[in-house]
PDB file of N, CA and C in Angstrom:
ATOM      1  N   UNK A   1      77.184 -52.092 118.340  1.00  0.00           N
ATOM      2  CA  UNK A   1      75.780 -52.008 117.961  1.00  0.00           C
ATOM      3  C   UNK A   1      75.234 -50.643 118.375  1.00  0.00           C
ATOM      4  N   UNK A   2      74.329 -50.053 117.518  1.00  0.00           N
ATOM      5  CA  UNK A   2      74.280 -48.398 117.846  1.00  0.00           C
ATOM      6  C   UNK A   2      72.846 -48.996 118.569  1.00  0.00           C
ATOM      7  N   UNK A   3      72.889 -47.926 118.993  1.00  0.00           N
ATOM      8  CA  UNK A   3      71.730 -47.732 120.180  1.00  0.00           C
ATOM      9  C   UNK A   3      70.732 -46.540 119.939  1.00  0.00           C
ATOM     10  N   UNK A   4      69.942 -46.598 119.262  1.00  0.00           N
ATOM     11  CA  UNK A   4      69.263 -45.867 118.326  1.00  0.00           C
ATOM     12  C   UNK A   4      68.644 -44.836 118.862  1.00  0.00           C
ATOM     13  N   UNK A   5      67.985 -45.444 120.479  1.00  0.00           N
ATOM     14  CA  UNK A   5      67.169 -44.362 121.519  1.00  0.00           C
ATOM     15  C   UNK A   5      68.157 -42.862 121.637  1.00  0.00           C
ATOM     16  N   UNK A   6      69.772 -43.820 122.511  1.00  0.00           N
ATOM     17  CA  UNK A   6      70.922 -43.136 122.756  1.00  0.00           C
ATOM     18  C   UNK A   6      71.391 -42.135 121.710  1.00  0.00           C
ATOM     19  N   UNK A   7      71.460 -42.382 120.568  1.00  0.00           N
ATOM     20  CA  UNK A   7      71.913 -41.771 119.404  1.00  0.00           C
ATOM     21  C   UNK A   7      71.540 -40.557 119.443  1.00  0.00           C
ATOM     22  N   UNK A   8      69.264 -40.616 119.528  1.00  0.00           N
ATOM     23  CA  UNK A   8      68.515 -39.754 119.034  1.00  0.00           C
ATOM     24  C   UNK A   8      68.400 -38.755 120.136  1.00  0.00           C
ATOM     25  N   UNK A   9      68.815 -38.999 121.249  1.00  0.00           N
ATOM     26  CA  UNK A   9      68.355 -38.069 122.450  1.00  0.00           C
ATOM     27  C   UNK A   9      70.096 -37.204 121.972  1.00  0.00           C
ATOM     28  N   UNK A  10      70.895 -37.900 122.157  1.00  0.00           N
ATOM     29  CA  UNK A  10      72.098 -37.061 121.704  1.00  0.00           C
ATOM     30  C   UNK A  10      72.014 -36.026 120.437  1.00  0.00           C
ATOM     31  N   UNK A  11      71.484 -36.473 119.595  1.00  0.00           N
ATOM     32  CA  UNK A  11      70.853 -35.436 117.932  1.00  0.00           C
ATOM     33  C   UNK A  11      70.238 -34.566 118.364  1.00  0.00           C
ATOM     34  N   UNK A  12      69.191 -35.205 119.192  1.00  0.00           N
ATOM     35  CA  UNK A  12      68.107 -34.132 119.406  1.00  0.00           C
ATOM     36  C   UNK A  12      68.765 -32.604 120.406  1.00  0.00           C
ATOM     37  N   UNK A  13      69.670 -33.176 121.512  1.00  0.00           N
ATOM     38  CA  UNK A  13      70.314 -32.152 122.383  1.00  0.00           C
ATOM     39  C   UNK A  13      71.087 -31.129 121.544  1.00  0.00           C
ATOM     40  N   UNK A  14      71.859 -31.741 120.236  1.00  0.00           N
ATOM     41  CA  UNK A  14      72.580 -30.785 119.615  1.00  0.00           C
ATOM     42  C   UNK A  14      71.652 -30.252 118.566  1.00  0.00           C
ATOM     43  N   UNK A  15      71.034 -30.296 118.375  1.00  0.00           N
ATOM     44  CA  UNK A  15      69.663 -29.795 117.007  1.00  0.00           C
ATOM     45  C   UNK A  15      69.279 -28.719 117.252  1.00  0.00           C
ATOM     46  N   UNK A  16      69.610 -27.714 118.266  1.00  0.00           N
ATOM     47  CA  UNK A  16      69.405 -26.407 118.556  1.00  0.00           C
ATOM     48  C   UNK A  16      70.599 -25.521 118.302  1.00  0.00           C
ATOM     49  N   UNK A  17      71.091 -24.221 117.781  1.00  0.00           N
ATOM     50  CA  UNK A  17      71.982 -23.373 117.447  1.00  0.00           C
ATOM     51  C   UNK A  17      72.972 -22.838 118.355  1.00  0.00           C
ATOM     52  N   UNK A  18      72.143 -22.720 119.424  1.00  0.00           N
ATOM     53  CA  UNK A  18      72.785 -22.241 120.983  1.00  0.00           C
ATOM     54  C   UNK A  18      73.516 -23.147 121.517  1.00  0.00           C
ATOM     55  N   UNK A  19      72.672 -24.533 121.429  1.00  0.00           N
ATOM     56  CA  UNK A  19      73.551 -25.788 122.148  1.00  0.00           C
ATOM     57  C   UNK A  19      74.495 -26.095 121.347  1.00  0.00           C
ATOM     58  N   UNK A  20      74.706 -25.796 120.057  1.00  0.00           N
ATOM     59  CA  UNK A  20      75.956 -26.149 119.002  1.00  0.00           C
ATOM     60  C   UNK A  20      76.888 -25.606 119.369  1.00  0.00           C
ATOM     61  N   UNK A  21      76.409 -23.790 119.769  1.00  0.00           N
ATOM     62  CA  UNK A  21      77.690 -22.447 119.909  1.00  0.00           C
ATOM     63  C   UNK A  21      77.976 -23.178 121.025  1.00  0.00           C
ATOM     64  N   UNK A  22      77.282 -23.323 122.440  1.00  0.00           N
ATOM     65  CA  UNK A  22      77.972 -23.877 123.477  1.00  0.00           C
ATOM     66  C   UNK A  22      78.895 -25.338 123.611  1.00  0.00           C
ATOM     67  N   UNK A  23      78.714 -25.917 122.791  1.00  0.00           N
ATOM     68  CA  UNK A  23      79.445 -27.402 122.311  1.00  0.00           C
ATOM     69  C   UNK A  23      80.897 -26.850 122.192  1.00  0.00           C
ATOM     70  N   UNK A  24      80.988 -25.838 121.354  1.00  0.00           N
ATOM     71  CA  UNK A  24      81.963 -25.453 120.474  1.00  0.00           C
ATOM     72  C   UNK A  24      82.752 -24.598 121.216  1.00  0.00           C
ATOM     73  N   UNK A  25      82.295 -23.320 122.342  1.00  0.00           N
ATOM     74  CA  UNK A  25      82.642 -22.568 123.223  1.00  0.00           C
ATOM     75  C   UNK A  25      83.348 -24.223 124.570  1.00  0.00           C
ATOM     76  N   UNK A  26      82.978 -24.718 124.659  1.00  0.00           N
ATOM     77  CA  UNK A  26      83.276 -26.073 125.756  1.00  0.00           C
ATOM     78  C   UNK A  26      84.589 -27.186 125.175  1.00  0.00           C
ATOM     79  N   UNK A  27      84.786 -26.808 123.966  1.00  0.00           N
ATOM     80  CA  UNK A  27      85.977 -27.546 123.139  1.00  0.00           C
ATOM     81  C   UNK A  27      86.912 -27.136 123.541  1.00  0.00           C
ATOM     82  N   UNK A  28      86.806 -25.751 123.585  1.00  0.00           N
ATOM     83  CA  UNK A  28      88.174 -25.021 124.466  1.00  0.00           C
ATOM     84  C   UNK A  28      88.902 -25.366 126.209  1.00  0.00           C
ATOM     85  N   UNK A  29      88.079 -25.935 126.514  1.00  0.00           N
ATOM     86  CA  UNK A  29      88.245 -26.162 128.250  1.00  0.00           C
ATOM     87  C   UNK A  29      87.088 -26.001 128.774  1.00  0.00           C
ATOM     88  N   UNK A  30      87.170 -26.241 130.297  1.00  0.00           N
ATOM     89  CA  UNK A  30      86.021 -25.897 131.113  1.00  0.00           C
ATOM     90  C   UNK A  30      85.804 -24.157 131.173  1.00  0.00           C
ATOM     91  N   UNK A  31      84.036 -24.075 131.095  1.00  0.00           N
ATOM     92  CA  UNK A  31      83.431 -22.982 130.957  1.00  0.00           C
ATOM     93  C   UNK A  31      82.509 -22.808 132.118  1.00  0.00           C
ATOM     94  N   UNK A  32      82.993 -21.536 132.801  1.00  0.00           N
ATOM     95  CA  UNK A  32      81.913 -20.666 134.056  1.00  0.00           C
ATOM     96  C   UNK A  32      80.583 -20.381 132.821  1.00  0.00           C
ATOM     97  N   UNK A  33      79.990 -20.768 133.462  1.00  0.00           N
ATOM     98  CA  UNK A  33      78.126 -19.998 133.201  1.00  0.00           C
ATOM     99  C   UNK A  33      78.233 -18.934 132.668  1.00  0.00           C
ATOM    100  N   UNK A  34      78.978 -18.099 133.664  1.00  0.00           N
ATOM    101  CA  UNK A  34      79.012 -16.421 133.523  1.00  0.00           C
ATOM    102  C   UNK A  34      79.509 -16.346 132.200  1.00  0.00           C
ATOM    103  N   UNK A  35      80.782 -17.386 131.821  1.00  0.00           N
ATOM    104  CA  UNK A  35      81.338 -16.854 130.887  1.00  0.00           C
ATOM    105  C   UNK A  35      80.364 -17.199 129.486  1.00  0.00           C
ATOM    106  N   UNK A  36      79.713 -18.841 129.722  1.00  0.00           N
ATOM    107  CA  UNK A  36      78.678 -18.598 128.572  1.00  0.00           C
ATOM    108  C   UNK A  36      77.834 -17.487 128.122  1.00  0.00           C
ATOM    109  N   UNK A  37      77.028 -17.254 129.297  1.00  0.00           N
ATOM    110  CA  UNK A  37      76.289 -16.214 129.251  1.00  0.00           C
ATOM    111  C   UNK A  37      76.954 -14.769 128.327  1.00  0.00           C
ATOM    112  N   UNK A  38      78.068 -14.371 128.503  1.00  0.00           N
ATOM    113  CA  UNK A  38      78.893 -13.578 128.193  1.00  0.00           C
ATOM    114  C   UNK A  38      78.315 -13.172 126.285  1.00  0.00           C
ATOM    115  N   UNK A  39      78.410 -14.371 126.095  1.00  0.00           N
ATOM    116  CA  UNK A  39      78.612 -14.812 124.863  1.00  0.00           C
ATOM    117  C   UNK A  39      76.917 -14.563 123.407  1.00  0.00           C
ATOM    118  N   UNK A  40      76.066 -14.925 124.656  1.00  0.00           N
ATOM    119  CA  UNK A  40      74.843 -15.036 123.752  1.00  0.00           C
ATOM    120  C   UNK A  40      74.302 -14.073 124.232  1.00  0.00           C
ATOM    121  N   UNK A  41      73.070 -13.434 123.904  1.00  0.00           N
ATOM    122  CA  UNK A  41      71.881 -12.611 124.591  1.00  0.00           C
ATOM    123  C   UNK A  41      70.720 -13.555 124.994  1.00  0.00           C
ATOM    124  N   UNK A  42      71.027 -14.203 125.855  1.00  0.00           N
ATOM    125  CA  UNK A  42      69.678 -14.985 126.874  1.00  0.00           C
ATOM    126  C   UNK A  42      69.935 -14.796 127.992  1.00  0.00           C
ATOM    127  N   UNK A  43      68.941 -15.507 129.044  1.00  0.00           N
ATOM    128  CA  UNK A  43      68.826 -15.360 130.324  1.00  0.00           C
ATOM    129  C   UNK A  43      69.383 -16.084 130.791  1.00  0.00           C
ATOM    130  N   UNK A  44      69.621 -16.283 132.133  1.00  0.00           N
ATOM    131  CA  UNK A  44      70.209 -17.364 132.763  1.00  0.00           C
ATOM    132  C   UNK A  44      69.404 -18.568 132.784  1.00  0.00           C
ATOM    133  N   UNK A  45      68.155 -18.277 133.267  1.00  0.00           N
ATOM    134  CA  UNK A  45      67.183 -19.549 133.024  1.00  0.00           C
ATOM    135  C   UNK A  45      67.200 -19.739 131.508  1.00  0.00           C
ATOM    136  N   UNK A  46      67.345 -19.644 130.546  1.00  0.00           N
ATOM    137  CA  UNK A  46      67.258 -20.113 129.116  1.00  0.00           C
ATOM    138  C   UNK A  46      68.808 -20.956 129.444  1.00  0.00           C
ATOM    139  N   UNK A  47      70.024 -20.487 129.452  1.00  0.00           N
ATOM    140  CA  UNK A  47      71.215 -20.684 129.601  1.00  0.00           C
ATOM    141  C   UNK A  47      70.916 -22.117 130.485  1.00  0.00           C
ATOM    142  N   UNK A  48      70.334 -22.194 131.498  1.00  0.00           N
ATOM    143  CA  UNK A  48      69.857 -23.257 132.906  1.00  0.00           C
ATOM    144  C   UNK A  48      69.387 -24.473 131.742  1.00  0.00           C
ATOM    145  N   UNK A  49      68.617 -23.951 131.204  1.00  0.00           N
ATOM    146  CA  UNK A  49      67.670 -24.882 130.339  1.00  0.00           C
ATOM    147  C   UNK A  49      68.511 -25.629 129.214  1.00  0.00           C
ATOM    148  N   UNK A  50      69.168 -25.141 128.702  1.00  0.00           N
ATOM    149  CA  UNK A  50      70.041 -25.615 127.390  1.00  0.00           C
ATOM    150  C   UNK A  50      70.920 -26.733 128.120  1.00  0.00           C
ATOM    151  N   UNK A  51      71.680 -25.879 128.856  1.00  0.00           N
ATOM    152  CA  UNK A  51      72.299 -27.241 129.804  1.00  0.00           C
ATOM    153  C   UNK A  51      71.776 -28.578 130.253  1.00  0.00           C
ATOM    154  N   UNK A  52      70.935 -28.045 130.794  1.00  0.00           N
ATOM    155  CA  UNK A  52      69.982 -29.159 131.266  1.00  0.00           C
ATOM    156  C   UNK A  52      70.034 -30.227 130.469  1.00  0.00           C
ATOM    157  N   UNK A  53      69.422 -29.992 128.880  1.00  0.00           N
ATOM    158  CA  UNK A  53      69.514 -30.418 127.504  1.00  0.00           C
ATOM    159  C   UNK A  53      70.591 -31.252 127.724  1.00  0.00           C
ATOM    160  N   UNK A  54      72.002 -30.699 127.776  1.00  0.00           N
ATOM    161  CA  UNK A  54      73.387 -31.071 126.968  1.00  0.00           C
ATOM    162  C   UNK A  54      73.746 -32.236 128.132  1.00  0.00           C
ATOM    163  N   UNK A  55      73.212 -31.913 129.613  1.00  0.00           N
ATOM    164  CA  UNK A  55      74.013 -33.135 130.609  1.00  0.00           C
ATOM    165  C   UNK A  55      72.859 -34.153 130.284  1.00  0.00           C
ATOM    166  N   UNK A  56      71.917 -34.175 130.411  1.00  0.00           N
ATOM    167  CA  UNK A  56      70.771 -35.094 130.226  1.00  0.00           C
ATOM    168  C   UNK A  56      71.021 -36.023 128.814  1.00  0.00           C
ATOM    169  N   UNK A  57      71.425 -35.464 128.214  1.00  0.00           N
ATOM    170  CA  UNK A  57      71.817 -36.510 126.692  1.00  0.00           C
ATOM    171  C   UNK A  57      73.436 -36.986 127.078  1.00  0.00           C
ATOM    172  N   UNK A  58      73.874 -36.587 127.957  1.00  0.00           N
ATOM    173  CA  UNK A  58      74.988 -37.090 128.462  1.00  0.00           C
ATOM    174  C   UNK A  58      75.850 -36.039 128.143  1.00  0.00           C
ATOM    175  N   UNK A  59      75.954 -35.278 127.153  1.00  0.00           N
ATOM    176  CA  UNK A  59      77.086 -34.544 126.145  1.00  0.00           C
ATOM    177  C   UNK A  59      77.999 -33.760 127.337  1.00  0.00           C
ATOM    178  N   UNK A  60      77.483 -32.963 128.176  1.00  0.00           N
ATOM    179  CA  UNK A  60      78.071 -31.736 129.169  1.00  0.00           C
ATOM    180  C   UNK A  60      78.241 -32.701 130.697  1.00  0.00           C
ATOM    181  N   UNK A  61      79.503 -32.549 131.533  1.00  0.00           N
ATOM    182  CA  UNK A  61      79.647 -32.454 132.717  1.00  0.00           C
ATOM    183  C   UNK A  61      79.276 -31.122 133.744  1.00  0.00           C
ATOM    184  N   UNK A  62      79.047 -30.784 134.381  1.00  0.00           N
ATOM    185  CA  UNK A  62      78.684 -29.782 135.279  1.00  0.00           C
ATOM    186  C   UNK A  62      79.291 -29.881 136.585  1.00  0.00           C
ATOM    187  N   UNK A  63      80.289 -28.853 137.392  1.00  0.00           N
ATOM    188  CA  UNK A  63      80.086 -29.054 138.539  1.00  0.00           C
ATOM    189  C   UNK A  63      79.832 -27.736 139.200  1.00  0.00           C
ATOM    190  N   UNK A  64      79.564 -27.506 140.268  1.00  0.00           N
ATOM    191  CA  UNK A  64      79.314 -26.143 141.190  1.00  0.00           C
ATOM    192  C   UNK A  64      80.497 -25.846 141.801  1.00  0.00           C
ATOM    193  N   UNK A  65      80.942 -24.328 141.456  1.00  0.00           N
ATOM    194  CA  UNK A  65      82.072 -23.293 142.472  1.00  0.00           C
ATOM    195  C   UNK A  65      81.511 -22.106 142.770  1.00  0.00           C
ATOM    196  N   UNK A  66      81.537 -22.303 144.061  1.00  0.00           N
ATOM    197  CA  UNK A  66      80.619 -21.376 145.025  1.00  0.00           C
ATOM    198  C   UNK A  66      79.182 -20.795 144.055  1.00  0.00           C
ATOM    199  N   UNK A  67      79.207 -19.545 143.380  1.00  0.00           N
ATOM    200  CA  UNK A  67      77.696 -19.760 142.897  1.00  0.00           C
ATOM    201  C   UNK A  67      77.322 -20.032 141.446  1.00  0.00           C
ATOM    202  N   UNK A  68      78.461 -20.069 140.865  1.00  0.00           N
ATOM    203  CA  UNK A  68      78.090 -20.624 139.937  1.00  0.00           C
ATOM    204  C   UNK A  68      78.911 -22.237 139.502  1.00  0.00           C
ATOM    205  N   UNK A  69      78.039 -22.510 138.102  1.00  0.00           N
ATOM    206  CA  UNK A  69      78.189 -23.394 137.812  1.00  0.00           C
ATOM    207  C   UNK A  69      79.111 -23.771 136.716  1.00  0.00           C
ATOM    208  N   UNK A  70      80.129 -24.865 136.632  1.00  0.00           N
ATOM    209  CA  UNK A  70      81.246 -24.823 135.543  1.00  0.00           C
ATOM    210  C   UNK A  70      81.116 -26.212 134.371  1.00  0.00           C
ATOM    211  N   UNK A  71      81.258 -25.776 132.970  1.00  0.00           N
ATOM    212  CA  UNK A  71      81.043 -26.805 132.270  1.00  0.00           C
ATOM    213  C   UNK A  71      81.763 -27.353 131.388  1.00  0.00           C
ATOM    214  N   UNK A  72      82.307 -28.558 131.131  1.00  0.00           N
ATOM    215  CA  UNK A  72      83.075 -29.481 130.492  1.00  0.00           C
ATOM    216  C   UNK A  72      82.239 -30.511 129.469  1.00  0.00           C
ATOM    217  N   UNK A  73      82.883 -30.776 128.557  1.00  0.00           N
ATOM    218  CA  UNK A  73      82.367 -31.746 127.387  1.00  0.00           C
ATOM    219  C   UNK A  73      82.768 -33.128 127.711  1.00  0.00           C
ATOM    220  N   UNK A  74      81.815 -34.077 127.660  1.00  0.00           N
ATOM    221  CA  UNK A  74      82.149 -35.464 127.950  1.00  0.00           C
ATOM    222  C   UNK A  74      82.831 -35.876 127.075  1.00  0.00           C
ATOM    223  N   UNK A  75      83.925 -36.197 127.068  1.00  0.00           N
ATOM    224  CA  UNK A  75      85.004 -36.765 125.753  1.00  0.00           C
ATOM    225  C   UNK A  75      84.280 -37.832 124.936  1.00  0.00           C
ATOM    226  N   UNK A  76      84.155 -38.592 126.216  1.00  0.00           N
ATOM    227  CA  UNK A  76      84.130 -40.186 125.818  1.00  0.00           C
ATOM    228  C   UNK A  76      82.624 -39.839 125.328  1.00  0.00           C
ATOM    229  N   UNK A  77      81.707 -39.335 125.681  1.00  0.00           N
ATOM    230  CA  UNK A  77      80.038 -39.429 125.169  1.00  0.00           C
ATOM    231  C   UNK A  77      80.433 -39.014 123.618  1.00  0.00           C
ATOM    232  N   UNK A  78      81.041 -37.880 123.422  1.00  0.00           N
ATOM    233  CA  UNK A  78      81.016 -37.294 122.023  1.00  0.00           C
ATOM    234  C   UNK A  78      82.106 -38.505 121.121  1.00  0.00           C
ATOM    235  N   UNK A  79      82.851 -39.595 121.843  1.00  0.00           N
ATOM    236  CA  UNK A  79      83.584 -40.245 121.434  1.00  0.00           C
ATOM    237  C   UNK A  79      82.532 -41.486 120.790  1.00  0.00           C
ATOM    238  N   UNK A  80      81.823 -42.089 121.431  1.00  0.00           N
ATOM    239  CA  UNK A  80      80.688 -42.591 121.149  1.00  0.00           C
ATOM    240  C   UNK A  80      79.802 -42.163 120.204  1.00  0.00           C
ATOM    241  N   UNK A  81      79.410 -41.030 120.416  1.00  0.00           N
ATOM    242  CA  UNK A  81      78.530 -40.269 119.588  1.00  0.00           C
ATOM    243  C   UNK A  81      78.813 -40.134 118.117  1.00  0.00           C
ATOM    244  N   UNK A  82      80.011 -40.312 117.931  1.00  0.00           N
ATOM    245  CA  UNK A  82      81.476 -40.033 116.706  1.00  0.00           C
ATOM    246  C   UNK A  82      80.727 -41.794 115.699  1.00  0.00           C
ATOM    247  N   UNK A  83      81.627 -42.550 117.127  1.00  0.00           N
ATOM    248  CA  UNK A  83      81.488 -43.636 116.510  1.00  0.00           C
ATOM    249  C   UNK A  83      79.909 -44.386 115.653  1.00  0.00           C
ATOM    250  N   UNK A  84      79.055 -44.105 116.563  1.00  0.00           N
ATOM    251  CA  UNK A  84      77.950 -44.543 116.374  1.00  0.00           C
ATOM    252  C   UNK A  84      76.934 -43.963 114.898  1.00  0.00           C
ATOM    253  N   UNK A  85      77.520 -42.631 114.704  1.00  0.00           N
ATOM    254  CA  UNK A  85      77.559 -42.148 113.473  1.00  0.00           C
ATOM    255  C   UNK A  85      78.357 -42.986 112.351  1.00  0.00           C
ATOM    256  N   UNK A  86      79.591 -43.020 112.648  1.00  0.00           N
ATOM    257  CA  UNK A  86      80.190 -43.795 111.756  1.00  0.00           C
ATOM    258  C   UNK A  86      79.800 -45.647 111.118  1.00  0.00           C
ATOM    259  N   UNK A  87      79.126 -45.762 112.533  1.00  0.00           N
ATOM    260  CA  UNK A  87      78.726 -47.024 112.010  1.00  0.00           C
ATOM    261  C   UNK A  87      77.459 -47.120 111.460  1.00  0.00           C
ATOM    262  N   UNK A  88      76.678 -45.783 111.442  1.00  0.00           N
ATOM    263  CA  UNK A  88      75.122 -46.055 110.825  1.00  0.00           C
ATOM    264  C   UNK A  88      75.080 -45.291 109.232  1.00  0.00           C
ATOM    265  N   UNK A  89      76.689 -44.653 109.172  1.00  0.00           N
ATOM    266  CA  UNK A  89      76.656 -44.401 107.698  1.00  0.00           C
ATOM    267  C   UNK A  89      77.764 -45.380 106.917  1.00  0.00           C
ATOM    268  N   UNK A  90      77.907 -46.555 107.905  1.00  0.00           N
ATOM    269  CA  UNK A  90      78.863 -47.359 107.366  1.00  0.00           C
ATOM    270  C   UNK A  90      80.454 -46.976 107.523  1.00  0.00           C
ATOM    271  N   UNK A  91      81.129 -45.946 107.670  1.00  0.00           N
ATOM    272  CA  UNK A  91      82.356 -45.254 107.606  1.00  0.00           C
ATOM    273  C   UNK A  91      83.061 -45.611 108.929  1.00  0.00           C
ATOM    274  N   UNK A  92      82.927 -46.751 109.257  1.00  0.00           N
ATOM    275  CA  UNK A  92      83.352 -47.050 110.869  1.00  0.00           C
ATOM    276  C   UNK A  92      85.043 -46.844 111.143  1.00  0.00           C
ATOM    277  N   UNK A  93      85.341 -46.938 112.104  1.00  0.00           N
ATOM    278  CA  UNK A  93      87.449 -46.371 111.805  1.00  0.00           C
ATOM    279  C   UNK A  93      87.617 -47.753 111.745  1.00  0.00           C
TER     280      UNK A  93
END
């Protein structure tokens, strides 16, 4: 049964361009900050903020090494996320 709240906070986290590139940069393995940062022209607090976004809808893991911070994609959330699509356009596996 999809969970419609769950669904929309997950849509809504990826509905930004930056949080897509970083989705997609995080497919590869775990990602240093630094190295996001690397990647776009924002700040760290913008960078702080997007995240924020991606663990809060569940999508991103986070943990801290020494000062910065390292980030991983929740399998199983985007595994869910997969499914729950599939079942609200009918196409279920």
């Amino acid at each position: 049964m999809i969970d419609y709240e769950e669904l929309a906070e997950m849509l809504k986290a990826l509905s930004d361009p930056n949080r897509l590139m970083i989705v997609e940069m995080l497919s590869g393995g775990e990602l240093c900050a630094c190295k996001l940062l690397e990647r776009f022209r924002i700040t760290q607090p913008t960078l702080s903020h997007h995240m924020k976004t991606l663990r809060q809808a569940g999508l991103v893991k986070g943990h801290k090494e020494g000062k910065w911070m390292h980030y991983t994609l929740d399998g199983e959330r985007f595994a869910m996320l997969t499914d729950s699509i599939g079942e609200l356009t009918g196409k279920e596996k």
